[in-house]
N, C-alpha and C. Protein backbone atom coordinates (compact mmCIF):
# COMPACT_ATOMS: atom_id res chain seq x y z
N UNK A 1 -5.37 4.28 -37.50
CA UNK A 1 -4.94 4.87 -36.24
C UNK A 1 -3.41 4.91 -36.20
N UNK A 2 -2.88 6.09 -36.04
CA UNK A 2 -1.22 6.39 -35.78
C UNK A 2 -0.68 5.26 -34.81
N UNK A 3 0.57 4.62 -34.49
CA UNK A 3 0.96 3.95 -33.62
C UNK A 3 1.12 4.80 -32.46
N UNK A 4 0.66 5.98 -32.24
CA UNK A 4 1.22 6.89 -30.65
C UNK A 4 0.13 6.68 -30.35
N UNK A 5 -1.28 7.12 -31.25
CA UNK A 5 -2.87 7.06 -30.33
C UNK A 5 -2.91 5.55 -30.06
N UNK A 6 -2.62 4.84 -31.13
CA UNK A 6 -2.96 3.35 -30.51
C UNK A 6 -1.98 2.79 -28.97
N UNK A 7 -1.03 3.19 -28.80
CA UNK A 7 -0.59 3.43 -27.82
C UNK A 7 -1.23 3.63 -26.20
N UNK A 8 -1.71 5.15 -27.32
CA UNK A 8 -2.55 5.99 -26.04
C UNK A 8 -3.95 5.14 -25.63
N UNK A 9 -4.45 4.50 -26.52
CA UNK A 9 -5.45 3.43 -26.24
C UNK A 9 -5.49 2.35 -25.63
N UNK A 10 -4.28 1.52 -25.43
CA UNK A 10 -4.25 0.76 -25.06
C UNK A 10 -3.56 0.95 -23.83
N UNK A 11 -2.88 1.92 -23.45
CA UNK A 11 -2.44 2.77 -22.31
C UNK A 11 -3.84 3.20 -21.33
N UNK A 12 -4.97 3.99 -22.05
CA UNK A 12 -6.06 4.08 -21.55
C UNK A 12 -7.29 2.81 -20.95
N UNK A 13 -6.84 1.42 -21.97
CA UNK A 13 -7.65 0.47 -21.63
C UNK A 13 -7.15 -0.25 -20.82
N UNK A 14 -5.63 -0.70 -19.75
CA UNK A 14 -5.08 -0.68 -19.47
C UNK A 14 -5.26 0.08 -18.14
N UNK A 15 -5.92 0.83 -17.71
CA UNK A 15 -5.61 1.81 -16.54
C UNK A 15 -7.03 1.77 -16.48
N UNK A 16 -7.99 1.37 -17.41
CA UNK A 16 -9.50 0.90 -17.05
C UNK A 16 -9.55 -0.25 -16.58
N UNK A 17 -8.62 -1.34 -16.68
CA UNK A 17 -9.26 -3.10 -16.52
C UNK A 17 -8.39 -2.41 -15.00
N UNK A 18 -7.08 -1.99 -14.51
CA UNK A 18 -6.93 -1.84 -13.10
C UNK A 18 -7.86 -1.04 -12.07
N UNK A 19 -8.35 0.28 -12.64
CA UNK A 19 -9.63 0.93 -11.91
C UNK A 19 -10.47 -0.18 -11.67
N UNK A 20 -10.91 -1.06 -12.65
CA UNK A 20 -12.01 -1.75 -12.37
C UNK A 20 -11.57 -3.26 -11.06
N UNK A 21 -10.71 -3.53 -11.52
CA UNK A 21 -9.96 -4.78 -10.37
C UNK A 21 -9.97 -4.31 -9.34
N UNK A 22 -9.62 -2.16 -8.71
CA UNK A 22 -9.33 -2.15 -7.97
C UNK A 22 -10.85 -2.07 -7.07
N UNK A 23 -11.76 -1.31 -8.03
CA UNK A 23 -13.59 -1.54 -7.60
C UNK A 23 -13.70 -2.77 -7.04
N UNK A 24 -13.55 -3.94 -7.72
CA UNK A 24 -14.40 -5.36 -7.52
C UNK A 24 -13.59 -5.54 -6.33
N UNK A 25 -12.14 -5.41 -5.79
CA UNK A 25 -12.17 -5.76 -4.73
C UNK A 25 -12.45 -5.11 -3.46
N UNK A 26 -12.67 -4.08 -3.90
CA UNK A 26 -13.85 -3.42 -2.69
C UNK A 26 -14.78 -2.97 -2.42
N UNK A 27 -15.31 -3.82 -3.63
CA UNK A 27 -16.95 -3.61 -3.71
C UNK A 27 -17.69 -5.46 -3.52
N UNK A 28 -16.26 -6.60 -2.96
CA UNK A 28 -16.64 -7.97 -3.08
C UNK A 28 -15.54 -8.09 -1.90
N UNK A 29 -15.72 -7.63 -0.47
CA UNK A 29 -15.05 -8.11 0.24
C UNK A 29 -14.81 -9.20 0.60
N UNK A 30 -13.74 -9.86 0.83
CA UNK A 30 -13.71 -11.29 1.15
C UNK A 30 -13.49 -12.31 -0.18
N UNK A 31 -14.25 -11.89 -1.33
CA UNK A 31 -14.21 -12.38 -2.39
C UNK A 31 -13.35 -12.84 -3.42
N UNK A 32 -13.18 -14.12 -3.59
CA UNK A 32 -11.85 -14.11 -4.82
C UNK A 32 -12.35 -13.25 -6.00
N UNK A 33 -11.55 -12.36 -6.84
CA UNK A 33 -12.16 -11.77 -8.06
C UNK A 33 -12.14 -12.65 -9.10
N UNK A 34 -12.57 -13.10 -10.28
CA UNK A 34 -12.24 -14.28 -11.32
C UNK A 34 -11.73 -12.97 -12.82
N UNK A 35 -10.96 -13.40 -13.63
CA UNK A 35 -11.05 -12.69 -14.44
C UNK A 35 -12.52 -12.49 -15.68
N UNK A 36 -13.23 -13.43 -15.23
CA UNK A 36 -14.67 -13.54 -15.97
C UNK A 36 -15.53 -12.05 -15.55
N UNK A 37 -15.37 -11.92 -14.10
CA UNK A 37 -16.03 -10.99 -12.87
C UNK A 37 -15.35 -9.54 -13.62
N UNK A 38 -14.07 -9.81 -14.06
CA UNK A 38 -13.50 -8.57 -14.11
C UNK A 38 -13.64 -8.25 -15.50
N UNK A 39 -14.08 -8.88 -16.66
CA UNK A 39 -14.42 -8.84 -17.72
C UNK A 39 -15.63 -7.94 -17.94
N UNK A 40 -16.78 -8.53 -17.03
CA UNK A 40 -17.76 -8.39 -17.28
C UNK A 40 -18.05 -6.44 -16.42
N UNK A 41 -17.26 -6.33 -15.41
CA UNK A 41 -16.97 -5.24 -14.66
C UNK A 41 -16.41 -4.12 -15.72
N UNK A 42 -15.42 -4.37 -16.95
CA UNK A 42 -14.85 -3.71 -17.81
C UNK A 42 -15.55 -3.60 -18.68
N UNK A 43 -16.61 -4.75 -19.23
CA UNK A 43 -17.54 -4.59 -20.14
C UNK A 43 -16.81 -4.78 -21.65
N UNK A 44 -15.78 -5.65 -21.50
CA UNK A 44 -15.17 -6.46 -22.35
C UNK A 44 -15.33 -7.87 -21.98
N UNK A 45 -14.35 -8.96 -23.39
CA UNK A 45 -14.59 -10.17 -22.80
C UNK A 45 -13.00 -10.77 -22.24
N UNK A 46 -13.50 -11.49 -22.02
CA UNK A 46 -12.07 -12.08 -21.46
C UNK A 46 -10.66 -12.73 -22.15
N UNK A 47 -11.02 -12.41 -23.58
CA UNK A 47 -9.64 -12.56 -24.41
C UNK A 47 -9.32 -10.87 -24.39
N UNK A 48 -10.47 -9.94 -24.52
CA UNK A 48 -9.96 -8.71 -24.43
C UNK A 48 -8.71 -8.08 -23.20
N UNK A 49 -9.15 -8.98 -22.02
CA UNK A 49 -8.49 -8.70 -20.95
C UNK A 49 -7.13 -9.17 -20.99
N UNK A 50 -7.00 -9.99 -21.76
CA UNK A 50 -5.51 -10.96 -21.54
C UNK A 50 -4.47 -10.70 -22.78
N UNK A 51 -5.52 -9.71 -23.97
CA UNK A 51 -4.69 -9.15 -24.37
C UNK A 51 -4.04 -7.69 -24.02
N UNK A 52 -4.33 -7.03 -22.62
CA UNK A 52 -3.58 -5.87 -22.04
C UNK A 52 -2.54 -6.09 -21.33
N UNK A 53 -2.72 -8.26 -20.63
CA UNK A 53 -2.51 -8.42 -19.58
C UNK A 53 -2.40 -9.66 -19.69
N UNK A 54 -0.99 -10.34 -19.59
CA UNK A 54 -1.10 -11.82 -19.80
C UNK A 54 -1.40 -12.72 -18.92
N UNK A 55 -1.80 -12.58 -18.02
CA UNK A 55 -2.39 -13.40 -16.62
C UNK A 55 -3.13 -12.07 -15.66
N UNK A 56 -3.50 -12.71 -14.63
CA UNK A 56 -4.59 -12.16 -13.70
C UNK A 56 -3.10 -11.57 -12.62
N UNK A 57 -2.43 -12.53 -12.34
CA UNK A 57 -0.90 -12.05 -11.61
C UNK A 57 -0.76 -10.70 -11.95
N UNK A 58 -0.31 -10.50 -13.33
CA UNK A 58 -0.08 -9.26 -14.23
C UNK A 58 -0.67 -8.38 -13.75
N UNK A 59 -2.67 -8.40 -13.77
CA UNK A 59 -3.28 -6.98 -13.09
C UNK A 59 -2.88 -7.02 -11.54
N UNK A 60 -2.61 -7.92 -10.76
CA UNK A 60 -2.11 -7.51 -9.81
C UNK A 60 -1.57 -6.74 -9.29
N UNK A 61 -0.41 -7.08 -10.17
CA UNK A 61 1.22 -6.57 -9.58
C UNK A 61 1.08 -5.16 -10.19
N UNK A 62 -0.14 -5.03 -11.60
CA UNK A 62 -0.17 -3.77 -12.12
C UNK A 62 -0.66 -2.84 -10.83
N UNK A 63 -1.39 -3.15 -9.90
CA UNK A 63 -2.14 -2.56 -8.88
C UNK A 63 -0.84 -2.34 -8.09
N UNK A 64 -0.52 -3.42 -7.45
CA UNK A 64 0.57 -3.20 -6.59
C UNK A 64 2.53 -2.22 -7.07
N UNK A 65 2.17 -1.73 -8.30
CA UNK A 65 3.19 -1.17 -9.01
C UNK A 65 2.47 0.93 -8.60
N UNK A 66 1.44 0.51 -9.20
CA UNK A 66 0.45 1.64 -8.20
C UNK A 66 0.34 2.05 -7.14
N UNK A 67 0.27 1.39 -5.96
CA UNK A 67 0.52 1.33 -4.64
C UNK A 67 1.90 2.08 -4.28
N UNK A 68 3.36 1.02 -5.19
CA UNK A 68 4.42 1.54 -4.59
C UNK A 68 5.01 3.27 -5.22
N UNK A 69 4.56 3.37 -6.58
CA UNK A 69 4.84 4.47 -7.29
C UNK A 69 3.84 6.05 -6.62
N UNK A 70 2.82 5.29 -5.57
CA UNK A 70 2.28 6.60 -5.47
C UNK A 70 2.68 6.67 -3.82
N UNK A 71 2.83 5.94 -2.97
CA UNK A 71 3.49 5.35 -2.03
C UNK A 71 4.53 6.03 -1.86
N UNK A 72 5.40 5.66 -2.51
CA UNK A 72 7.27 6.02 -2.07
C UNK A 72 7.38 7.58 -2.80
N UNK A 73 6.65 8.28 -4.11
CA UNK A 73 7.04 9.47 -4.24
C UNK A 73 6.39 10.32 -3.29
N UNK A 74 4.91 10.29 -2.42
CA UNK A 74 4.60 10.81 -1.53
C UNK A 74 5.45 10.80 0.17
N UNK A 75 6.16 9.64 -0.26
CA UNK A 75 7.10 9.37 1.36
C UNK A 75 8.75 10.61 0.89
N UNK A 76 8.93 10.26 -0.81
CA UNK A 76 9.95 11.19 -0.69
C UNK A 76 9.58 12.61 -0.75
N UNK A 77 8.71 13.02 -1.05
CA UNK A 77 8.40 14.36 -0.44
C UNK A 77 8.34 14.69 0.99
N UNK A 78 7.84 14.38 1.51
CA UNK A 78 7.71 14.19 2.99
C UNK A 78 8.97 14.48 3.81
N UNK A 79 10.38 13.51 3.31
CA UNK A 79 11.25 13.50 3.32
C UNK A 79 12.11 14.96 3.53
N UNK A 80 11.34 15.46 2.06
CA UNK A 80 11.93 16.26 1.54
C UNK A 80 11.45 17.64 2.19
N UNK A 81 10.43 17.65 3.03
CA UNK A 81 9.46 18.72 3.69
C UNK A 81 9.61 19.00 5.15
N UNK A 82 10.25 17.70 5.48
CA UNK A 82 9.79 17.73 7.13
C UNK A 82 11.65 16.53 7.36
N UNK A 83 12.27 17.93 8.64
CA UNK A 83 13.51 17.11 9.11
C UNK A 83 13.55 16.85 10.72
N UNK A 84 12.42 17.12 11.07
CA UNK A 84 12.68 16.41 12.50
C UNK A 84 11.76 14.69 11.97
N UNK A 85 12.54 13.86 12.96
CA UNK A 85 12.64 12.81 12.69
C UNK A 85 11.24 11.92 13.11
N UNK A 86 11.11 12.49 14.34
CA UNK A 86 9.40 11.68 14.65
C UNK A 86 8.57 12.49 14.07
N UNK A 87 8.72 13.42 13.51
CA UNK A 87 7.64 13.79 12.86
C UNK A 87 7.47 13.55 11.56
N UNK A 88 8.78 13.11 10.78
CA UNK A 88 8.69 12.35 9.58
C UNK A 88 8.27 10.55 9.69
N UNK A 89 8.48 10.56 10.79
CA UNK A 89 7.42 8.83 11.02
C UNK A 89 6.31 8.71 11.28
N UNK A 90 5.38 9.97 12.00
CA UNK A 90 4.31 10.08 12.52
C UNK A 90 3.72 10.46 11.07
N UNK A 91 4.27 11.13 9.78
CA UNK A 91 3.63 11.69 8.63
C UNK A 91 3.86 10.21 7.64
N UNK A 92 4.80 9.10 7.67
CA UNK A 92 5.40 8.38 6.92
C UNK A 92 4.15 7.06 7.26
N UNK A 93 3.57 6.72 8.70
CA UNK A 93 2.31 6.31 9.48
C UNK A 93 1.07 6.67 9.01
N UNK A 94 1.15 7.92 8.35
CA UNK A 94 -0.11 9.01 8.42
C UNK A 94 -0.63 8.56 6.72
N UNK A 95 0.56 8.70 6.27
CA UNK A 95 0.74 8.73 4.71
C UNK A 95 -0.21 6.90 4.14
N UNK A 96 0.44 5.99 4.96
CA UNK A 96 0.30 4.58 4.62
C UNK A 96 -1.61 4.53 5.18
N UNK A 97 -2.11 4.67 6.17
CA UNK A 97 -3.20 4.74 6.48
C UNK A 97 -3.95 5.77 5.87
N UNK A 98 -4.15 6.47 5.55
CA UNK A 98 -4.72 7.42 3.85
C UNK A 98 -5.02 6.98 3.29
N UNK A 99 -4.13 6.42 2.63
CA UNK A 99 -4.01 5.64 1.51
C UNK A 99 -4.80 4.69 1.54
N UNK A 100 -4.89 4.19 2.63
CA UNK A 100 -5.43 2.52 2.93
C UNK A 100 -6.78 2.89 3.27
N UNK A 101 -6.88 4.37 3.78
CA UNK A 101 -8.73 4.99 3.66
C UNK A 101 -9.07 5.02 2.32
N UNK A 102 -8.58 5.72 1.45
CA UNK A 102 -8.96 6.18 0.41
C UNK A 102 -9.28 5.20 -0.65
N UNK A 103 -7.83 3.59 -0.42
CA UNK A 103 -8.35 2.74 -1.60
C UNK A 103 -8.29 1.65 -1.42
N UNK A 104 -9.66 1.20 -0.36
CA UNK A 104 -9.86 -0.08 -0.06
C UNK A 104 -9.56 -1.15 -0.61
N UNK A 105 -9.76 -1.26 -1.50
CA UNK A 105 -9.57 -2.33 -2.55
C UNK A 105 -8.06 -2.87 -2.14
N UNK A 106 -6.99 -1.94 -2.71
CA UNK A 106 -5.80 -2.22 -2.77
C UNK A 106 -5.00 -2.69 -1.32
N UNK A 107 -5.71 -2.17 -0.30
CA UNK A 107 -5.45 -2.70 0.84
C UNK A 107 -5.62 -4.18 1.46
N UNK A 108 -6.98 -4.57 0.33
CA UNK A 108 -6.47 -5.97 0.27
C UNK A 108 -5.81 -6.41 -0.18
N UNK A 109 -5.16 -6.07 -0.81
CA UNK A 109 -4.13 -6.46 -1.84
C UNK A 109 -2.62 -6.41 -1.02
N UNK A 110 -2.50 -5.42 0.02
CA UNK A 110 -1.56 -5.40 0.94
C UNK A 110 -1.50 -5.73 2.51
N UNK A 111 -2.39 -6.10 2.64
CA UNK A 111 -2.61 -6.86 3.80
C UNK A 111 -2.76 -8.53 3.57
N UNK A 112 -2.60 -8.75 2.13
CA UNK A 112 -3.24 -10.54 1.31
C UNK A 112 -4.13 -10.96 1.18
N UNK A 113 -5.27 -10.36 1.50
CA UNK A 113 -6.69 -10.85 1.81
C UNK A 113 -7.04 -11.41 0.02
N UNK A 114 -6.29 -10.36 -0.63
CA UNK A 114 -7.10 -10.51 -1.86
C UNK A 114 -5.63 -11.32 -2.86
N UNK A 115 -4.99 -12.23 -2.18
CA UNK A 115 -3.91 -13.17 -2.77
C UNK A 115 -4.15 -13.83 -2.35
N UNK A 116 -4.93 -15.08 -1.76
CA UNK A 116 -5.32 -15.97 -1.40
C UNK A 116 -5.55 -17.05 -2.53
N UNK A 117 -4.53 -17.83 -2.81
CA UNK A 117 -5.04 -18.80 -4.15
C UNK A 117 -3.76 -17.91 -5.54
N UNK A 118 -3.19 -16.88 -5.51
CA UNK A 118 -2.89 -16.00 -6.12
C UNK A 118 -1.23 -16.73 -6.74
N UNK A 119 -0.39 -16.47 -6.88
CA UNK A 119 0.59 -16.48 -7.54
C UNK A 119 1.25 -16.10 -6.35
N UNK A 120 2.43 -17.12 -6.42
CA UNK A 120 3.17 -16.43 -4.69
C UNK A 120 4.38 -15.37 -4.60
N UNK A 121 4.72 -15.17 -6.09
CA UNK A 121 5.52 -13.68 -5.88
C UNK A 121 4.87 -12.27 -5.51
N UNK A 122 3.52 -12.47 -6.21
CA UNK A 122 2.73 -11.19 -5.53
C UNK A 122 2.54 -11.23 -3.45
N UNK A 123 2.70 -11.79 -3.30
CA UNK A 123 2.77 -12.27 -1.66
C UNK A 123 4.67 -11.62 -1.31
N UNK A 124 5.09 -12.00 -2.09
CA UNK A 124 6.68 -11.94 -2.39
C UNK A 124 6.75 -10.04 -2.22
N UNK A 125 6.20 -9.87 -3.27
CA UNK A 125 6.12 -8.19 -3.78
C UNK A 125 5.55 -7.20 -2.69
N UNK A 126 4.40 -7.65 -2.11
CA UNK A 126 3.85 -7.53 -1.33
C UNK A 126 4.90 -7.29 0.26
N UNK A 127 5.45 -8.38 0.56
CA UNK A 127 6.34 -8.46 1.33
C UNK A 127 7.07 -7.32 1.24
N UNK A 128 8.32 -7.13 0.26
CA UNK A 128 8.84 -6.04 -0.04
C UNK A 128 8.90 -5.07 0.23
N UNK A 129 7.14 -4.19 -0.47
CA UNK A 129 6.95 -3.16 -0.10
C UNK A 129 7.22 -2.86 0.95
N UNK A 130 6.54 -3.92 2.16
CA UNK A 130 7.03 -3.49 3.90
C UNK A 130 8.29 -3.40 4.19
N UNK A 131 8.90 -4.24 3.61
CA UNK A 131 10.50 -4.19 3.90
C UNK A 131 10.77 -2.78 3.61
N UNK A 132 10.46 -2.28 2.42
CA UNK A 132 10.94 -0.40 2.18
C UNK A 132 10.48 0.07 2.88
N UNK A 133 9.44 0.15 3.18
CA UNK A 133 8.50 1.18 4.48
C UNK A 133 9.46 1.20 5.46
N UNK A 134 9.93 -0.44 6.18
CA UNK A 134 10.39 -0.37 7.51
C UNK A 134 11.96 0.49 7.29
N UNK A 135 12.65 -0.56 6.01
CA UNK A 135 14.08 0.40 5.88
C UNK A 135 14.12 1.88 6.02
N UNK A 136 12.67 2.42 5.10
CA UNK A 136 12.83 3.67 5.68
C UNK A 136 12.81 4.44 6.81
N UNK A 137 11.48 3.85 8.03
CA UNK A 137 11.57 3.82 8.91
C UNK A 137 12.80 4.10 9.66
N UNK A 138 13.80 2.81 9.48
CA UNK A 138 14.81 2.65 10.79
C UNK A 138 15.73 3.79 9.86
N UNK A 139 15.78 4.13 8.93
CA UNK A 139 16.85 5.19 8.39
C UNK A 139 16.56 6.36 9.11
N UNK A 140 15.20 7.14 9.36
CA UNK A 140 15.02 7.90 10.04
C UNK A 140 15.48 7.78 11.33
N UNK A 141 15.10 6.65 11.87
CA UNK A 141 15.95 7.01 13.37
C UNK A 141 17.27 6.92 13.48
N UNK A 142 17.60 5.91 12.27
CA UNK A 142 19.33 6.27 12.32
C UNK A 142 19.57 7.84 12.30
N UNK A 143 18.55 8.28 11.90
CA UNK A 143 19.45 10.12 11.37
C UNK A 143 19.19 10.77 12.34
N UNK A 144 18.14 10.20 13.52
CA UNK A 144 17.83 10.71 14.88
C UNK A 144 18.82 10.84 15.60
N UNK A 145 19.57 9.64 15.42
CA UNK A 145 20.53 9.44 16.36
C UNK A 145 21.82 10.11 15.97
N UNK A 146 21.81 10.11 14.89
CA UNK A 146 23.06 11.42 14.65
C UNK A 146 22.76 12.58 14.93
N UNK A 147 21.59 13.01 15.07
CA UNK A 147 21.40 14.06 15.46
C UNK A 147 21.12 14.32 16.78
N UNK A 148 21.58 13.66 17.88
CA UNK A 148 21.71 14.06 18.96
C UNK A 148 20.87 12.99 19.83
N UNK A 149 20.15 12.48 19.37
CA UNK A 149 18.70 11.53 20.04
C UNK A 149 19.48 10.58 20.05
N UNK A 150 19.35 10.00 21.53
CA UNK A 150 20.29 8.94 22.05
C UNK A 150 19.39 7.58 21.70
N UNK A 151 19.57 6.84 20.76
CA UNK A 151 18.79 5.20 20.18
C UNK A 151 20.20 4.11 20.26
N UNK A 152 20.22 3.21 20.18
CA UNK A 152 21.10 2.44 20.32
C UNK A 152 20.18 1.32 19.20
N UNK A 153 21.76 0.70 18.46
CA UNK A 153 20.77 0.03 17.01
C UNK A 153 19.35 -0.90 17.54
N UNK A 154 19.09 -1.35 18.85
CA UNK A 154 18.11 -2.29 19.04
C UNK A 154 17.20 -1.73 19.07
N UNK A 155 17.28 -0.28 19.54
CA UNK A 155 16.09 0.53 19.75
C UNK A 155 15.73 0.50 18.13
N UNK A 156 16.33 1.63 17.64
CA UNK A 156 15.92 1.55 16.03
C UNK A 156 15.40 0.84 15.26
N UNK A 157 16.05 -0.88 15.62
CA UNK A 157 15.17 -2.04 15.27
C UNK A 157 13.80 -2.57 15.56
N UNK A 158 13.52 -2.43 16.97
CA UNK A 158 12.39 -1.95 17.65
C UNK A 158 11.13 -1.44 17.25
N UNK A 159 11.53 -0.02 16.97
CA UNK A 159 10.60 0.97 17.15
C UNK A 159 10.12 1.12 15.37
N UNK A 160 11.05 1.00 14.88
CA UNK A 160 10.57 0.75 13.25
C UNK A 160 9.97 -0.40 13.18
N UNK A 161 10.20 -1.82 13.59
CA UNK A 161 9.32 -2.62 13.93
C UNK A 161 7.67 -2.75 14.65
N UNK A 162 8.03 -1.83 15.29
CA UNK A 162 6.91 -1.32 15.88
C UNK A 162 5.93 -0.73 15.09
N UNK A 163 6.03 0.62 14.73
CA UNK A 163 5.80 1.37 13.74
C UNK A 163 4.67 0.35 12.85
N UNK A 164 5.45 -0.10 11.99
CA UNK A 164 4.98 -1.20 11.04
C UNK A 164 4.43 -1.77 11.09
N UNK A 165 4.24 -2.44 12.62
CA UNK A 165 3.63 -3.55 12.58
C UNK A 165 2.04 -3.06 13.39
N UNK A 166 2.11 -1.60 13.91
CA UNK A 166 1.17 -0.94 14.27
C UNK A 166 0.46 -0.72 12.75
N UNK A 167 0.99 -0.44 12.05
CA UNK A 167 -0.08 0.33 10.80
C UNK A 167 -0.57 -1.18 10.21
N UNK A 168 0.41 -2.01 10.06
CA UNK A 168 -0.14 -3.22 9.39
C UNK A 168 -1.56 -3.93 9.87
N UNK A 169 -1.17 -4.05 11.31
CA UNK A 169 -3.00 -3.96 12.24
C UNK A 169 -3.82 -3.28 11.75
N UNK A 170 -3.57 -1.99 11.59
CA UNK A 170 -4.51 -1.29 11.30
C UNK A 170 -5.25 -1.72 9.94
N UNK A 171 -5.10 -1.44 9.38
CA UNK A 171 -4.93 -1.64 7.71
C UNK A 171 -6.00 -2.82 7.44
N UNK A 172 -5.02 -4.67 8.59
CA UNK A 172 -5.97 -5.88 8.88
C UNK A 172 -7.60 -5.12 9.05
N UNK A 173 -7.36 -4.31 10.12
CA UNK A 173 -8.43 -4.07 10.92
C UNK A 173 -9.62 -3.96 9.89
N UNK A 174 -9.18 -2.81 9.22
CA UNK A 174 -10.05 -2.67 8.07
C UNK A 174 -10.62 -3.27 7.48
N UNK A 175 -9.48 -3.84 6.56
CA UNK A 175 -10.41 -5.62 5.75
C UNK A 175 -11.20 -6.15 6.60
N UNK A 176 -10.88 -6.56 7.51
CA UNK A 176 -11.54 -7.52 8.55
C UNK A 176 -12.71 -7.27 9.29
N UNK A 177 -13.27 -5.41 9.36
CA UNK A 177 -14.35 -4.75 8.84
C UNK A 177 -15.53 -4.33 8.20
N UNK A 178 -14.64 -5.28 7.60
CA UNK A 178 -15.37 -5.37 5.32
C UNK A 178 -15.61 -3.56 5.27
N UNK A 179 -14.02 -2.90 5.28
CA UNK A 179 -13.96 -1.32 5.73
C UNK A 179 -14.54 -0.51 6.49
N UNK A 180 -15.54 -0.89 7.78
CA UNK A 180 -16.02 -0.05 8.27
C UNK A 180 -15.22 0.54 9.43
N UNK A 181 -14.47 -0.18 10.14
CA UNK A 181 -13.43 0.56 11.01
C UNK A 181 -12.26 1.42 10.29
N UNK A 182 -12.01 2.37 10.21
CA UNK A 182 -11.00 3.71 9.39
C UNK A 182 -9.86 3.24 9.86
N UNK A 183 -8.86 3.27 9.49
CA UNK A 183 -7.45 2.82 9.58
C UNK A 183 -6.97 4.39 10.70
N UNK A 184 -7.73 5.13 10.50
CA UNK A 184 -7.45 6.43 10.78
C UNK A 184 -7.97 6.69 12.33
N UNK A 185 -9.15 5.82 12.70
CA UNK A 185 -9.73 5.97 13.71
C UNK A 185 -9.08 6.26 14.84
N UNK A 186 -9.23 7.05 15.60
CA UNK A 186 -8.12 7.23 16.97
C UNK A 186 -6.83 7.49 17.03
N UNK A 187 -6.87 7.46 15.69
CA UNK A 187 -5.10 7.49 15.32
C UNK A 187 -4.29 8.58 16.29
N UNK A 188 -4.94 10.06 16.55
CA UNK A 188 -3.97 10.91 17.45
C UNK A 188 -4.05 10.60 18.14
N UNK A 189 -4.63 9.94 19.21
CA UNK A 189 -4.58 9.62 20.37
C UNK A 189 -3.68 8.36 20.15
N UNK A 190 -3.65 7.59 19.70
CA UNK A 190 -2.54 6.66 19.79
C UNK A 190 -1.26 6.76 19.21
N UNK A 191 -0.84 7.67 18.37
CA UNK A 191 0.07 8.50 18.06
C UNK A 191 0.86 9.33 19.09
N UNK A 192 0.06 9.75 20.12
CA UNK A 192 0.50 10.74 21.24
C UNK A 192 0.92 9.49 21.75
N UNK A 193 0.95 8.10 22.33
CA UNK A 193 1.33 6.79 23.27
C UNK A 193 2.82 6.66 22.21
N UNK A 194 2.54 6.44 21.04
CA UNK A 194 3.86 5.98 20.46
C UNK A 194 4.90 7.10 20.27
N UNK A 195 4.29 8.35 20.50
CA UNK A 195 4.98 9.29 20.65
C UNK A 195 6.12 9.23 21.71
N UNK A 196 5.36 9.36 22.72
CA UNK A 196 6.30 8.82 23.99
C UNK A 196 7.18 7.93 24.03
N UNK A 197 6.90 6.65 23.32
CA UNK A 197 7.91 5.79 23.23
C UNK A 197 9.08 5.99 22.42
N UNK A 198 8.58 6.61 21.52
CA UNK A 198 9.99 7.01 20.43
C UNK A 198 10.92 7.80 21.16
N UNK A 199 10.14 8.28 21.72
CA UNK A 199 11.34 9.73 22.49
C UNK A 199 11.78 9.37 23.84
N UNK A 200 11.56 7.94 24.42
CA UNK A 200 11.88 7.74 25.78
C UNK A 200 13.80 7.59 25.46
């Protein structure tokens, strides 16, 4: 085998043991995953796994590297599509709960449910991500406010706080579900309430 296909193989087996981590955790709500569980889910054994992946941390953060890479290039489009400002937070809101419909699994993974016992930089990493969400957040209303929309920095601090800590509920809600409440549920109607507030 050439060193590019073997590459491409282990690139491919690699993006199978994370599909499968991201299944077991939302197909085992509540559940710690073991790497034995995830072996047997891949249909390899468990030296196979640790040679893609030198700890269980590793598929983690591989998940959560996923999250932010599909995450932040969909937020910079967005960006890049839409310049009124609450409507790039109401889509930046819209974007994070999608996501969190579409791939249960990983939502435990960002809400912690599924770091429990885990390695505490992934909790760390985890953290982070929100921190970018919110920075982006309050950047938008900073650009509100240059643009004519009267915020004063507490507001900005606020309401991006807000924001955040609205979707982060949501998101809980879900896990805490074992997914049957939609992150999405009601969402325009409570969108139209925070609407108002942004613009008071």
């Amino acid at each position: 085998m050439s060193p590019s296909a073997d590459k491409q193989q282990r690139g491919a087996r690699r993006q199978a043991i994370l599909e499968a981590l991201a299944r077991e955790l939302e197909e085992r709500p509540g559940e710690r995953i073991t790497t034995a569980q995830l072996a047997r889910a891949v249909g390899v054994s468990e030296a196979a796994l640790y040679r893609h992946f030198p700890s269980k941390a590793k598929m983690f953060e591989g998940l959560i590297e996923f999250v932010e890479e599909t995450v932040f290039s969909l937020a910079t489009r967005i960006l890049a599509e839409e310049k009124e400002a609450i409507t790039r937070c109401e889509k930046l809101c819209l974007l994070l709960l999608g996501f969190s419909e579409k791939n249960p699994g990983m939502t435990r993974l960002l809400v912690g449910d599924a770091l429990t016992g885990e390695h505490a930089r992934l909790r760390t990493r985890v953290s982070q991500f929100y921190d970018r969400i919110e920075t982006q957040l309050k950047q938008i209303l900073r650009e509100a406010r240059l643009h004519g929309q009267t915020m004063t920095d507490d507001q900005v601090k606020t309401r991006s706080s807000l924001l955040l800590a609205i979707v982060e509920g949501r998101l809980q809600q879900f896990v805490r579900s074992g997914f049957e409440r939609s992150p999405l549920a009601q969402w325009p109607a409570q969108w139209a309430s925070l609407n108002c507030v942004l613009r008071d």
